[in-house]
N, C-alpha and C. Protein backbone atom coordinates (compact mmCIF):
# COMPACT_ATOMS: atom_id res chain seq x y z
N UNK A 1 79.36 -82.44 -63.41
CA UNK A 1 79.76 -83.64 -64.14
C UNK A 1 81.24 -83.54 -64.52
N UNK A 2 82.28 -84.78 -64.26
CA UNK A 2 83.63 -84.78 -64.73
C UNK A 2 83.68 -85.04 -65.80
N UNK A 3 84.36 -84.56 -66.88
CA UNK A 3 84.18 -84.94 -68.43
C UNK A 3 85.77 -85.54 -68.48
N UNK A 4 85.24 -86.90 -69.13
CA UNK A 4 86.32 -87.87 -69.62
C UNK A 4 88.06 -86.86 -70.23
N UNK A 5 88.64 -87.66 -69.35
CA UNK A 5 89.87 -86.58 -70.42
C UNK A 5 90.46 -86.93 -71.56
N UNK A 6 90.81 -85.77 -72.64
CA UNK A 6 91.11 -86.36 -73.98
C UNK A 6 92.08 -87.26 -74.16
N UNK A 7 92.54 -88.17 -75.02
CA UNK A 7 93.67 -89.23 -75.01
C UNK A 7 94.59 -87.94 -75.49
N UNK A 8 96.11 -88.55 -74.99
CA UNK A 8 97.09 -87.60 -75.55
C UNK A 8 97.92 -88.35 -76.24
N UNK A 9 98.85 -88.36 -77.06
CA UNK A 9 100.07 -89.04 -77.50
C UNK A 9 101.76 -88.77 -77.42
N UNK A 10 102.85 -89.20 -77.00
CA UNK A 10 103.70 -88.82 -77.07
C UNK A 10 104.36 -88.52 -78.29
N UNK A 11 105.40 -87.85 -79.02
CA UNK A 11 106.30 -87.77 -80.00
C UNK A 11 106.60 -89.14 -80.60
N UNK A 12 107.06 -90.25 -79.35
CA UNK A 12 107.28 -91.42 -80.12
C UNK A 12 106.32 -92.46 -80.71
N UNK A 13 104.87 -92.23 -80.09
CA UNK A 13 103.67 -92.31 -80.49
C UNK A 13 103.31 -92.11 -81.59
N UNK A 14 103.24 -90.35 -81.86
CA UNK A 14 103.00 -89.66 -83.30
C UNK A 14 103.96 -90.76 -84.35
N UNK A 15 105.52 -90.90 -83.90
CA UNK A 15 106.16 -91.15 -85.19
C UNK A 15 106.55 -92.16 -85.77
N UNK A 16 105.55 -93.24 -84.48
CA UNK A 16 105.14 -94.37 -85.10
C UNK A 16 103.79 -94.70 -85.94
N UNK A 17 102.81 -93.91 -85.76
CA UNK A 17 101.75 -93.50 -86.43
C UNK A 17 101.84 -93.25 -88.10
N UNK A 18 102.55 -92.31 -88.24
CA UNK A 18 103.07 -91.46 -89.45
C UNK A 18 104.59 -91.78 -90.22
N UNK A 19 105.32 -93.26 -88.86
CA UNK A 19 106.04 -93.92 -89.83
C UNK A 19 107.28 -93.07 -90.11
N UNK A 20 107.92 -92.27 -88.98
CA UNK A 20 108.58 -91.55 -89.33
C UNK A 20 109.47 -91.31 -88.16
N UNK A 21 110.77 -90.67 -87.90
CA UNK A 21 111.48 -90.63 -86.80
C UNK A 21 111.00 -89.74 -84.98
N UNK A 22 111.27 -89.85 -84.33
CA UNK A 22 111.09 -88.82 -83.09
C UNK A 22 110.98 -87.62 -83.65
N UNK A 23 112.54 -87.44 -83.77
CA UNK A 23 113.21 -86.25 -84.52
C UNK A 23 112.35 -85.35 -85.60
N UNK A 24 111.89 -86.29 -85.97
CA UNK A 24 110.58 -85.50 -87.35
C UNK A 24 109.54 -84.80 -86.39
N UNK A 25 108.61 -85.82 -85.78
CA UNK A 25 107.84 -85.04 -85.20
C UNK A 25 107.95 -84.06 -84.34
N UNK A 26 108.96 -83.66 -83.70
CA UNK A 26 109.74 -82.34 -82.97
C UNK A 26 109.83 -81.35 -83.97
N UNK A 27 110.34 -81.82 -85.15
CA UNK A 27 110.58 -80.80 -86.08
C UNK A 27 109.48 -80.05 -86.42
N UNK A 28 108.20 -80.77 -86.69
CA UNK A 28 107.04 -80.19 -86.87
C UNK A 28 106.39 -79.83 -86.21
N UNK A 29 106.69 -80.28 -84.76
CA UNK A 29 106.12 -79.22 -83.51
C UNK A 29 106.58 -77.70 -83.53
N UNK A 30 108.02 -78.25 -83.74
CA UNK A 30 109.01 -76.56 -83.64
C UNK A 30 108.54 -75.87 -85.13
N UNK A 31 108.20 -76.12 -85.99
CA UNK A 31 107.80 -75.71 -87.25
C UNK A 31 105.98 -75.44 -86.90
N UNK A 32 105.67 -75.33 -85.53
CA UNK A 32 104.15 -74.85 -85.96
C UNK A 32 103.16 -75.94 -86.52
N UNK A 33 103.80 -76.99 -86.97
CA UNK A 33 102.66 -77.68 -88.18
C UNK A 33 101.42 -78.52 -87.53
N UNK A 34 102.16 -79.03 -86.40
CA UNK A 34 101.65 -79.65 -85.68
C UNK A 34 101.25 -79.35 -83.98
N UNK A 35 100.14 -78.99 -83.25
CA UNK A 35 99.88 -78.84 -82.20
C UNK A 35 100.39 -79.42 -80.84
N UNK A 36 101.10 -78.87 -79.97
CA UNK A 36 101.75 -79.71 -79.44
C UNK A 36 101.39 -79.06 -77.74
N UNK A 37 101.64 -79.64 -76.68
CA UNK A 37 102.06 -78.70 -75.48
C UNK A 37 102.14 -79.30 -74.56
N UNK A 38 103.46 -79.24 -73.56
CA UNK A 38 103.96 -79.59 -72.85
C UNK A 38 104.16 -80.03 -71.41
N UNK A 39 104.49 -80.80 -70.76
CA UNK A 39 103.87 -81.00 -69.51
C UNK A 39 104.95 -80.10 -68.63
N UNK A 40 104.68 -80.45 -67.24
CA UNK A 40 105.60 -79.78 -66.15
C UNK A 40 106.96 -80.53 -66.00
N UNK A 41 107.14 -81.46 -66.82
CA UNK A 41 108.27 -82.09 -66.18
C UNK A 41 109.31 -82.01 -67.58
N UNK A 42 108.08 -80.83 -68.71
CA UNK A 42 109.42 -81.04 -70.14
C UNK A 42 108.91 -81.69 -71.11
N UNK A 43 107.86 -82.54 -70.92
CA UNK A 43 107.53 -83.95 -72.10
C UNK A 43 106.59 -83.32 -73.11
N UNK A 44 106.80 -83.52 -74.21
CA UNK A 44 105.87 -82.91 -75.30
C UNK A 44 104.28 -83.77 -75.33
N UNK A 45 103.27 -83.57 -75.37
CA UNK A 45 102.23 -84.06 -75.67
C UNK A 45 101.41 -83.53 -76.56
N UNK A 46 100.44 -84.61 -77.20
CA UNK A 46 99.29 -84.01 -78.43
C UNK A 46 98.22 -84.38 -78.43
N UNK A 47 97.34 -83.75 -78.59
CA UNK A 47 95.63 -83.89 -78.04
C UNK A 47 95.35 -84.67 -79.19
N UNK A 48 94.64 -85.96 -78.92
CA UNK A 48 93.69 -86.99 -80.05
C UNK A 48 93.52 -85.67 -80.92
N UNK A 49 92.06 -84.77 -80.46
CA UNK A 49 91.56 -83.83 -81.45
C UNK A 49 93.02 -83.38 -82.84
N UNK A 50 93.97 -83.07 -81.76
CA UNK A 50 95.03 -82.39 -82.61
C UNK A 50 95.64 -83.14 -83.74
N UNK A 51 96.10 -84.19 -83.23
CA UNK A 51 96.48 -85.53 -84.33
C UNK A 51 95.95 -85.36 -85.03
N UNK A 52 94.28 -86.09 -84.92
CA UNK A 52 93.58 -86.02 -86.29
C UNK A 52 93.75 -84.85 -87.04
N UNK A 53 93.37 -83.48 -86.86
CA UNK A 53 93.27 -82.50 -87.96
C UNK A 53 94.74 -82.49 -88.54
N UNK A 54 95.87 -82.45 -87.71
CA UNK A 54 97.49 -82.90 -88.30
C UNK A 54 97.32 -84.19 -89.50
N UNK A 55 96.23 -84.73 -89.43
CA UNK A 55 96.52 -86.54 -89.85
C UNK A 55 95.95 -85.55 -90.98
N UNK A 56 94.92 -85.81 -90.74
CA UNK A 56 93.84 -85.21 -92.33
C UNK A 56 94.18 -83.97 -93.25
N UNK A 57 95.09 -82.97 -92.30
CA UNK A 57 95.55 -81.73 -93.50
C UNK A 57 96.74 -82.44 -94.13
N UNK A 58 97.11 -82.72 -93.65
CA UNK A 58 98.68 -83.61 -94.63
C UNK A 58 98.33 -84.95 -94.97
N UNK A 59 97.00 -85.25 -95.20
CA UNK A 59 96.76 -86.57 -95.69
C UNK A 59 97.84 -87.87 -95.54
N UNK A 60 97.47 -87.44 -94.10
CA UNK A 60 98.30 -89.29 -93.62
C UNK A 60 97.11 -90.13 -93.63
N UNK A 61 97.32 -91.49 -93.76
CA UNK A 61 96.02 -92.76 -93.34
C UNK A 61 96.31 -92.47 -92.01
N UNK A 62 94.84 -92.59 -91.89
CA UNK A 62 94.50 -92.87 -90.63
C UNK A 62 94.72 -94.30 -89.88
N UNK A 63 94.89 -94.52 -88.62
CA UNK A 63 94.85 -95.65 -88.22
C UNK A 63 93.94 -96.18 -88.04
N UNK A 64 93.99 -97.61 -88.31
CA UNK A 64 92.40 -98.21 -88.22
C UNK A 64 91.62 -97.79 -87.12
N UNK A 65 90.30 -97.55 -86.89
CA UNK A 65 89.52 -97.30 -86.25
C UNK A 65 89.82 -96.06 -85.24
N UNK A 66 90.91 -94.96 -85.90
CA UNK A 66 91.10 -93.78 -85.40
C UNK A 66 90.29 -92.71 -86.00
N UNK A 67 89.16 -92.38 -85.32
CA UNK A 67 88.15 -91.22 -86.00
C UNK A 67 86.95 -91.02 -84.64
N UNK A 68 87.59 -89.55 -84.43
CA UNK A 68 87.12 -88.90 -83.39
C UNK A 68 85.66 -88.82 -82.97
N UNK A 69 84.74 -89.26 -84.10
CA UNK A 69 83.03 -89.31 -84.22
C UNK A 69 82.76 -90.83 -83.56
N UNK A 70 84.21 -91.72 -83.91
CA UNK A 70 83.73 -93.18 -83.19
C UNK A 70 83.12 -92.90 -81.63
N UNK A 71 82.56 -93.88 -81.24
CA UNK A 71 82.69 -94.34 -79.57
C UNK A 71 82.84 -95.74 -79.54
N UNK A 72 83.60 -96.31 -77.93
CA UNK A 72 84.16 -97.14 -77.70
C UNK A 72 83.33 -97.65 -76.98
N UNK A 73 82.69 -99.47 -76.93
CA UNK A 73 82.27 -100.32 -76.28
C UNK A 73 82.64 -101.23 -75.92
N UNK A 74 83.08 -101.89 -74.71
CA UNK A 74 84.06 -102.78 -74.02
C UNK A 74 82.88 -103.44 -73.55
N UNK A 75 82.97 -104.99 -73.95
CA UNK A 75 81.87 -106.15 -73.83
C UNK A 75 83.11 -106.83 -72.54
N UNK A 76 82.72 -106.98 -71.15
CA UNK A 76 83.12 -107.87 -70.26
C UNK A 76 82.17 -109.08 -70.27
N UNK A 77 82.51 -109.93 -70.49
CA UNK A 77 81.60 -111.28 -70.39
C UNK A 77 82.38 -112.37 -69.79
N UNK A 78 82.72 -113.56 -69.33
CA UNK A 78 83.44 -114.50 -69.27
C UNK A 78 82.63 -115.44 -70.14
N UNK A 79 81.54 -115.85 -70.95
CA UNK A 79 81.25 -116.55 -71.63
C UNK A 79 81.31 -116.40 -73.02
N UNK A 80 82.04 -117.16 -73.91
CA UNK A 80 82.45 -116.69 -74.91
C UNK A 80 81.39 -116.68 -76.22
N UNK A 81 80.15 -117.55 -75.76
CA UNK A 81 79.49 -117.71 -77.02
C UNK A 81 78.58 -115.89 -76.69
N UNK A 82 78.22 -115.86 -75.24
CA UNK A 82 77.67 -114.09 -75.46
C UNK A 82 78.21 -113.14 -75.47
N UNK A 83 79.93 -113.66 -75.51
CA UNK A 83 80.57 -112.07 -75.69
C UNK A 83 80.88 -111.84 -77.54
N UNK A 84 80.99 -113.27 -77.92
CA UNK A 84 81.17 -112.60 -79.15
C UNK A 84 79.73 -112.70 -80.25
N UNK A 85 78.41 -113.06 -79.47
CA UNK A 85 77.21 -112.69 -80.08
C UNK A 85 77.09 -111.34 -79.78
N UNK A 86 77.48 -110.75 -78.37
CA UNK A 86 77.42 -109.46 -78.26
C UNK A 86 78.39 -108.55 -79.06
N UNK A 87 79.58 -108.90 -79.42
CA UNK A 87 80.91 -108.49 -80.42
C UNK A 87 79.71 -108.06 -81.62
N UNK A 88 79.37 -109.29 -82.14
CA UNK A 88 79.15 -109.37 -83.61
C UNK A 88 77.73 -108.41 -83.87
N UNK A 89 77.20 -108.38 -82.40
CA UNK A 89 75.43 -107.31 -82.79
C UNK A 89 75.71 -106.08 -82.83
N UNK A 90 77.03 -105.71 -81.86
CA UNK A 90 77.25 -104.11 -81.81
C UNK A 90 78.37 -103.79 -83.39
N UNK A 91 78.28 -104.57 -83.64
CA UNK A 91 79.43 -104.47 -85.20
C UNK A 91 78.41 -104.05 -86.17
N UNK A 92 77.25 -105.22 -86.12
CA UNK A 92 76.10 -104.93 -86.97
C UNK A 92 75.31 -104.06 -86.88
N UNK A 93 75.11 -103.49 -85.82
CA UNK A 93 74.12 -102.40 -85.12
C UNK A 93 74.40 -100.95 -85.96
N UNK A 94 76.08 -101.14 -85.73
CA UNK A 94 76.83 -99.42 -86.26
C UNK A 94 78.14 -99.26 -86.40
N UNK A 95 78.29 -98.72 -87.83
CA UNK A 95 79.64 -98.18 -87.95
C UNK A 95 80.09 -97.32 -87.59
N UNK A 96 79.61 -96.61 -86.38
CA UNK A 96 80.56 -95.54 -85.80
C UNK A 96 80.71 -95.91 -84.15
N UNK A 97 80.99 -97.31 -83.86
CA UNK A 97 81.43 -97.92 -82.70
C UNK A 97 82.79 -98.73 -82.83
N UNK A 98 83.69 -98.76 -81.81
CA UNK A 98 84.91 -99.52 -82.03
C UNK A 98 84.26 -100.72 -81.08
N UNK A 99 84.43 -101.89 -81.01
CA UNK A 99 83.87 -102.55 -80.13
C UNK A 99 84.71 -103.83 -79.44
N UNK A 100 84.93 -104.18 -78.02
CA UNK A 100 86.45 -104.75 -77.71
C UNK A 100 85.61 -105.94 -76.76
N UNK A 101 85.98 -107.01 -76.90
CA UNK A 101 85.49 -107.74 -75.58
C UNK A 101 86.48 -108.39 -74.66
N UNK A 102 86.29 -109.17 -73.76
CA UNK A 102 87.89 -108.97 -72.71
C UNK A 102 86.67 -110.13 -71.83
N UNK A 103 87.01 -111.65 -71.36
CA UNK A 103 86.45 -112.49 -70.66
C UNK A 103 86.81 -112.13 -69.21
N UNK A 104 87.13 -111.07 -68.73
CA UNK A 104 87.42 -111.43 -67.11
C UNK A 104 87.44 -110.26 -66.86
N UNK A 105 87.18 -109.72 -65.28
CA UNK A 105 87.09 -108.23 -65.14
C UNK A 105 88.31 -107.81 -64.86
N UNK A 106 89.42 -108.52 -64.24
CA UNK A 106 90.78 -107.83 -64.35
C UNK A 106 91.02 -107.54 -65.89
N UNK A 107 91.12 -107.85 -66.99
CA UNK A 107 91.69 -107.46 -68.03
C UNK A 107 90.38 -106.55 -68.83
N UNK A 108 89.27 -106.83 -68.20
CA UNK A 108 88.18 -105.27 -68.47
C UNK A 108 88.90 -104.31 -67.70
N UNK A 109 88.79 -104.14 -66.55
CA UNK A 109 89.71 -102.89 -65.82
C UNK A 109 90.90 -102.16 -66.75
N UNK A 110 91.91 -103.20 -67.16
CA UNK A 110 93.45 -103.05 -67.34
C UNK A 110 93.06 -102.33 -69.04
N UNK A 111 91.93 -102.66 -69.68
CA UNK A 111 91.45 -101.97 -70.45
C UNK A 111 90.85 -100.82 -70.37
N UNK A 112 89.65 -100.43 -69.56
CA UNK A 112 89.77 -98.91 -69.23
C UNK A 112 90.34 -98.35 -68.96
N UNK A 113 91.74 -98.97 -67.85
CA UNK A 113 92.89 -97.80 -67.48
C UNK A 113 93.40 -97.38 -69.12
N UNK A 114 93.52 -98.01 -70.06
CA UNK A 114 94.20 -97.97 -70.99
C UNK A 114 93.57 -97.05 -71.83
N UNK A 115 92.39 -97.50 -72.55
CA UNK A 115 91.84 -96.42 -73.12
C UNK A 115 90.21 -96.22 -72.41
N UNK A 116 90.00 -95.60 -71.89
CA UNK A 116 88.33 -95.61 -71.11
C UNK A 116 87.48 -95.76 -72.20
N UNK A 117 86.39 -96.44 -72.66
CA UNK A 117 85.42 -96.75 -73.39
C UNK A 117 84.40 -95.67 -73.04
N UNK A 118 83.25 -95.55 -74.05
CA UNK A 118 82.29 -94.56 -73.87
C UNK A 118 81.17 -95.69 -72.58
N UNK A 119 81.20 -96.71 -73.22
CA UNK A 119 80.38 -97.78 -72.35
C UNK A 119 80.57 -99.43 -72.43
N UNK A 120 80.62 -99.70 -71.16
CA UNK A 120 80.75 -100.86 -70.45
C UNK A 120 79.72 -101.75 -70.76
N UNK A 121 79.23 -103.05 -71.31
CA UNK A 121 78.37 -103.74 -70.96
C UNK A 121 79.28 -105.00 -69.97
N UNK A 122 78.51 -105.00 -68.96
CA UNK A 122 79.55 -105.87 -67.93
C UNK A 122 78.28 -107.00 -66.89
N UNK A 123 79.32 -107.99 -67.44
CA UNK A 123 78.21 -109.41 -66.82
C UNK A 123 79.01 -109.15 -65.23
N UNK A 124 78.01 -109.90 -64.25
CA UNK A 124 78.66 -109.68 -62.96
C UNK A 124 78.81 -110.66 -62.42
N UNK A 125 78.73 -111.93 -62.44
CA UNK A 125 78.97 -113.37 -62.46
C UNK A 125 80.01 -113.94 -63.42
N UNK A 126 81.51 -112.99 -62.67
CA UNK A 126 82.76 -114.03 -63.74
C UNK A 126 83.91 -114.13 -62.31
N UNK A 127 84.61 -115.14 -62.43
CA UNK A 127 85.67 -115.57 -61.56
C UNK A 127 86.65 -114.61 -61.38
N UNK A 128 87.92 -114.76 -60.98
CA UNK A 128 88.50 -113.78 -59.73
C UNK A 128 88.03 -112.48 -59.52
N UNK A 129 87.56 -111.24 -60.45
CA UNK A 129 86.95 -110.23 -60.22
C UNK A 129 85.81 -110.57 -61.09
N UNK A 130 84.66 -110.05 -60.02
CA UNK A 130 83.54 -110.16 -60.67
C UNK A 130 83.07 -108.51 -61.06
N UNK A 131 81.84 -108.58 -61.63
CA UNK A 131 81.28 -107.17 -62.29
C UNK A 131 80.90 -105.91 -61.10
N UNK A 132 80.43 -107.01 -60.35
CA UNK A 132 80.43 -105.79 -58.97
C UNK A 132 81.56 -104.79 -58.51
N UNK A 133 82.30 -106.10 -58.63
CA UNK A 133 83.82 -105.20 -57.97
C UNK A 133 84.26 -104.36 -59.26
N UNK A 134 84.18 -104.45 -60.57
CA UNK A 134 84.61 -103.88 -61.54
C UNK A 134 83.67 -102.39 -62.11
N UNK A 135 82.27 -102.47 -61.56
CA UNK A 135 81.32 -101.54 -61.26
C UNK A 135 81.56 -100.46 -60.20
N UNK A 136 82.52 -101.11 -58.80
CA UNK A 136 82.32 -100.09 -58.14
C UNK A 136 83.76 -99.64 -58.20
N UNK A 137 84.59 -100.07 -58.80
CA UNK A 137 86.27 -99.23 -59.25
C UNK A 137 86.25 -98.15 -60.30
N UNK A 138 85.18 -98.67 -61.54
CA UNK A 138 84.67 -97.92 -62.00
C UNK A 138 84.15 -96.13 -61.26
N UNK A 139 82.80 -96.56 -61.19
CA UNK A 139 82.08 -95.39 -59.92
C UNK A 139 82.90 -94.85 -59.03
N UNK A 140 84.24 -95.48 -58.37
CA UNK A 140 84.58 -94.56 -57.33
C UNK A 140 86.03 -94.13 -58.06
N UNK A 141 86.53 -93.84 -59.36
CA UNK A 141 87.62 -92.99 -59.80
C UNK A 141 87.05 -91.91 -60.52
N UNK A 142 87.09 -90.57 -60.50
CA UNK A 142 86.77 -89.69 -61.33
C UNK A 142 86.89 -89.78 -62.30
N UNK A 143 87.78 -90.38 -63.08
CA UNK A 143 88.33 -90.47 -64.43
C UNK A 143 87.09 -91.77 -64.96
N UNK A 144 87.00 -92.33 -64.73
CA UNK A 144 85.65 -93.15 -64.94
C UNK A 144 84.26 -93.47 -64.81
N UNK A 145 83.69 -92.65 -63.41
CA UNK A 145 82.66 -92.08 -62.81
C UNK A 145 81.60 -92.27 -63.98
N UNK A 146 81.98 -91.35 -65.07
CA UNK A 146 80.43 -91.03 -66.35
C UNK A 146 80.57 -92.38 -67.69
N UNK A 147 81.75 -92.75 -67.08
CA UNK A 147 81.20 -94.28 -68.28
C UNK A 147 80.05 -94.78 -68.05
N UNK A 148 79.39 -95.03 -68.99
CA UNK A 148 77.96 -95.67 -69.12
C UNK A 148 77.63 -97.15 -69.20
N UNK A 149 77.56 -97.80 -68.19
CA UNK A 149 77.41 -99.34 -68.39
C UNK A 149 75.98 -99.98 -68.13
N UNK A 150 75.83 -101.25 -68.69
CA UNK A 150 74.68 -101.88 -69.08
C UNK A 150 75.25 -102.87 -68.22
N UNK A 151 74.48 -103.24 -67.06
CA UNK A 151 75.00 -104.83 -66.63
C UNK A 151 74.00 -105.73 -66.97
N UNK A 152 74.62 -107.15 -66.79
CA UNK A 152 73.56 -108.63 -67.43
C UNK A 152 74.09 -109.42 -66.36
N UNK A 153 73.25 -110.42 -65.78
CA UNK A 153 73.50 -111.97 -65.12
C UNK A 153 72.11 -112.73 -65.83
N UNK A 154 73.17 -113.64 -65.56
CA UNK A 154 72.22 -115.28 -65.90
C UNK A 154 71.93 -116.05 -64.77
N UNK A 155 72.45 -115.59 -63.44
CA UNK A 155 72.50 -116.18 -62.22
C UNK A 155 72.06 -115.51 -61.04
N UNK A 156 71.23 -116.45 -60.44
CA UNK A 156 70.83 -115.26 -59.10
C UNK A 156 71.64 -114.62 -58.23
N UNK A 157 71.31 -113.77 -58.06
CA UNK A 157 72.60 -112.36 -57.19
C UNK A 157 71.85 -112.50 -55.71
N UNK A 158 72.88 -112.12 -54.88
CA UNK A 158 71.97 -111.65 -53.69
C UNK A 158 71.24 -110.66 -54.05
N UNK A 159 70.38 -110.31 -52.99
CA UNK A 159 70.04 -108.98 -53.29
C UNK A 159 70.63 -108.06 -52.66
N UNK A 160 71.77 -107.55 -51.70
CA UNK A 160 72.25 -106.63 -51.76
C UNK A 160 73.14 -106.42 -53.18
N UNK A 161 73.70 -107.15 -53.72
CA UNK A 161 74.27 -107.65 -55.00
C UNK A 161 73.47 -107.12 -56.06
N UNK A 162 72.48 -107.57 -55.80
CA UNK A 162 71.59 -106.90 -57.10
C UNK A 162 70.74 -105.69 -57.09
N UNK A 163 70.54 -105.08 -55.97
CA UNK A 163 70.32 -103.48 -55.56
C UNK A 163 71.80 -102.66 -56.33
N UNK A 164 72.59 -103.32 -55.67
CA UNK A 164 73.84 -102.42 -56.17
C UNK A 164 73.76 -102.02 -57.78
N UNK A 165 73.96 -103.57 -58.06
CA UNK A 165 74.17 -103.42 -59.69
C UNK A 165 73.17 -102.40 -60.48
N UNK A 166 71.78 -102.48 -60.21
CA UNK A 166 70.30 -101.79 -60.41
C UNK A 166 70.77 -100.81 -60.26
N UNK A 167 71.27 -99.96 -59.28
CA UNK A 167 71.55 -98.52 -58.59
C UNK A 167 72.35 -97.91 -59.96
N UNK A 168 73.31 -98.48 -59.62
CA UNK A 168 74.63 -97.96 -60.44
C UNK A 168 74.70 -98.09 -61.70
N UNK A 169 74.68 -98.76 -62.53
CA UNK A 169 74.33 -98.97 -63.74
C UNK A 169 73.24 -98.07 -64.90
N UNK A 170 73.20 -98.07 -66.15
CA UNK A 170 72.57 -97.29 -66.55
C UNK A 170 71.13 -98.01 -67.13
N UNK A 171 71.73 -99.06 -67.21
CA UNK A 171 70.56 -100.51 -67.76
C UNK A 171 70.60 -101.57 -67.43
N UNK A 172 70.38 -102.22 -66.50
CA UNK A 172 70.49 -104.13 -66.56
C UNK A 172 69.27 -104.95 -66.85
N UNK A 173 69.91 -106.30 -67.44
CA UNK A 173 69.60 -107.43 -68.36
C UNK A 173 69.41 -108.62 -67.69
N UNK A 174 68.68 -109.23 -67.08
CA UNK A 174 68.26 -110.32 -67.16
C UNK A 174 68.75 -111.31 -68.26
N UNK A 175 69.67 -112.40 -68.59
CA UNK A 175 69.77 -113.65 -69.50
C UNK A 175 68.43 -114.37 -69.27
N UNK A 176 67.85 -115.13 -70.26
CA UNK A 176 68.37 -114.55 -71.61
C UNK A 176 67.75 -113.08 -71.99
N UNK A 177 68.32 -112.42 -72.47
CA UNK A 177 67.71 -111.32 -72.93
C UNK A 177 67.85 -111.01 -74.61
N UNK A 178 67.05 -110.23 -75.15
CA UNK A 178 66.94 -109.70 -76.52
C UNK A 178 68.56 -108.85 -77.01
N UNK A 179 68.71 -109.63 -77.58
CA UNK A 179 70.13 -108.87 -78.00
C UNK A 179 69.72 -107.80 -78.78
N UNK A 180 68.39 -107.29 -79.56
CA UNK A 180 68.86 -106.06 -80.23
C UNK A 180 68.27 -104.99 -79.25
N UNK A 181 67.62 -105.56 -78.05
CA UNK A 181 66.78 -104.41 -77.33
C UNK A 181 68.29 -103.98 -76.62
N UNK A 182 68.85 -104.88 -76.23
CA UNK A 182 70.69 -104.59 -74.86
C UNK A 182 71.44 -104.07 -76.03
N UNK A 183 71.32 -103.75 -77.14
CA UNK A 183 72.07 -103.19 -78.27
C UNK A 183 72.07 -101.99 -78.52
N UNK A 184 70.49 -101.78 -78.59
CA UNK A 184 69.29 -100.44 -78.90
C UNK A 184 69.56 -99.52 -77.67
N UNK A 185 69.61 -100.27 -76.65
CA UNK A 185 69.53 -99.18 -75.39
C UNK A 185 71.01 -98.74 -74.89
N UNK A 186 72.21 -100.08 -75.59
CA UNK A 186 73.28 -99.36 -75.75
C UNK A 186 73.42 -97.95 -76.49
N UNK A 187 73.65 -98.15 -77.47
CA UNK A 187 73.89 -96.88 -78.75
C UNK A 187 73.26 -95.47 -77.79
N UNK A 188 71.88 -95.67 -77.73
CA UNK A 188 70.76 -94.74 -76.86
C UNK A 188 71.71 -93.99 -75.73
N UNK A 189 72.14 -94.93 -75.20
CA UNK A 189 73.12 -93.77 -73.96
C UNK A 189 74.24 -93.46 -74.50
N UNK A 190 74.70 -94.06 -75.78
CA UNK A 190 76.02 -93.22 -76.40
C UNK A 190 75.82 -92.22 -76.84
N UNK A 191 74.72 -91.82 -77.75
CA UNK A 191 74.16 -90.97 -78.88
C UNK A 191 74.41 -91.24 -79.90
N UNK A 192 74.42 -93.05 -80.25
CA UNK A 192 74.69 -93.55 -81.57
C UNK A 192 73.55 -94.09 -82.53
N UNK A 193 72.94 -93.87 -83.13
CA UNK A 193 71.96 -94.09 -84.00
C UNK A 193 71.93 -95.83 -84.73
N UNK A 194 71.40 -96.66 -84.27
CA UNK A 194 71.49 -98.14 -84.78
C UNK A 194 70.53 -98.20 -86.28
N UNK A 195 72.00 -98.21 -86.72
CA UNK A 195 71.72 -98.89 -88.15
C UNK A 195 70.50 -100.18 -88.54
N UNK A 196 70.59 -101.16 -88.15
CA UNK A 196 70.30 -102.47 -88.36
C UNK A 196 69.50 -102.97 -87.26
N UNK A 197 68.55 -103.60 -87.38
CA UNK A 197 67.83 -104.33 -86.00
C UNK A 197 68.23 -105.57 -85.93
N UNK A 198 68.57 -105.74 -84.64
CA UNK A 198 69.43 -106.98 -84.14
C UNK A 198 68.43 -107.53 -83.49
N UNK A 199 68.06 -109.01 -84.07
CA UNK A 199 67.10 -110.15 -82.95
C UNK A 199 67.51 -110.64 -81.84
């Protein structure tokens, strides 16, 4: 199994975080205080893990929804009344989920390149890229391979179309479906414990 790689941050990253110059955060690299290590080409980098324990021994605020116990759920939908019923169940479900929705699969993609989510729920019936194609870009990069996605249609698929989706996927949904059961069986492949039962 490929395990997701940790987010890193640059210096100018950190010292916008903490509100403070480049120059500072170098200083506290070179001072030990802060965990740092370097790439091949010279560039300083810092492991998520590292930040935080840097954030929390020197009692900086944290940034909103920066806390390493979260996991990340990226709702692809192109319909807006089920992406943000789906927004609002995984909000209610649990406070230890960040939860993002994005109507189209190019700007779902342009979002996992960005930060990879723990799991995908991804409709496969949306215009210029559909979920298929965003399922199998997914599956065929290593760096994305073990994201965990739930797919849903409201519309008949072929069936090579819908073998695929079945195959690959970790759960799919039939519309209409039970929003707290596609909720419940989310969390379940995160290892997130649902607070609240969603109808």
């Amino acid at each position: 199994m490929i395990e997701k790689r940790e987010k890193t941050y640059t210096t100018f990253e950190i010292a916008d975080i903490c509100n403070v110059r480049p120059t500072t955060v170098i200083k506290w690299a070179n001072q030990r205080r802060i965990k740092v290590y370097t790439t091949p080409g010279g560039h300083r980098r810092i492991l998520e893990s590292d930040l935080f324990h840097f954030l929390k021994q020197y009692n900086f605020p944290l940034p909103e929804g920066f806390d390493l116990g979260r996991k990340r759920v990226l709702i692809i939908e192109d319909e807006t009344d089920v992406g943000l019923l789906l927004k609002k169940a995984f909000q209610r479900a649990s406070k230890q989920i960040d939860v993002h929705w994005t109507d189209n699969g190019v700007e779902g993609l342009l979002a996992v390149g960005k930060t990879p989510p723990d799991l995908v729920v991804l409709d496969v019936v949306m215009p210029m890229v559909d979920g298929a194609h965003v399922l199998s870009t997914l599956r065929a990069d290593p760096r994305t391979q073990q994201i965990k996605v739930i797919g849903m249609t409201g519309k008949r698929l072929l069936t090579d179309k819908l073998k695929f989706m079945q195959q690959h996927t970790d759960a799919f949904y039939f519309k209409p479906f039970k929003t707290g059961e596609l909720v419940q069986k989310s969390l379940e492949l995160i290892g997130i414990e649902m607070l609240t039962q969603t109808k």
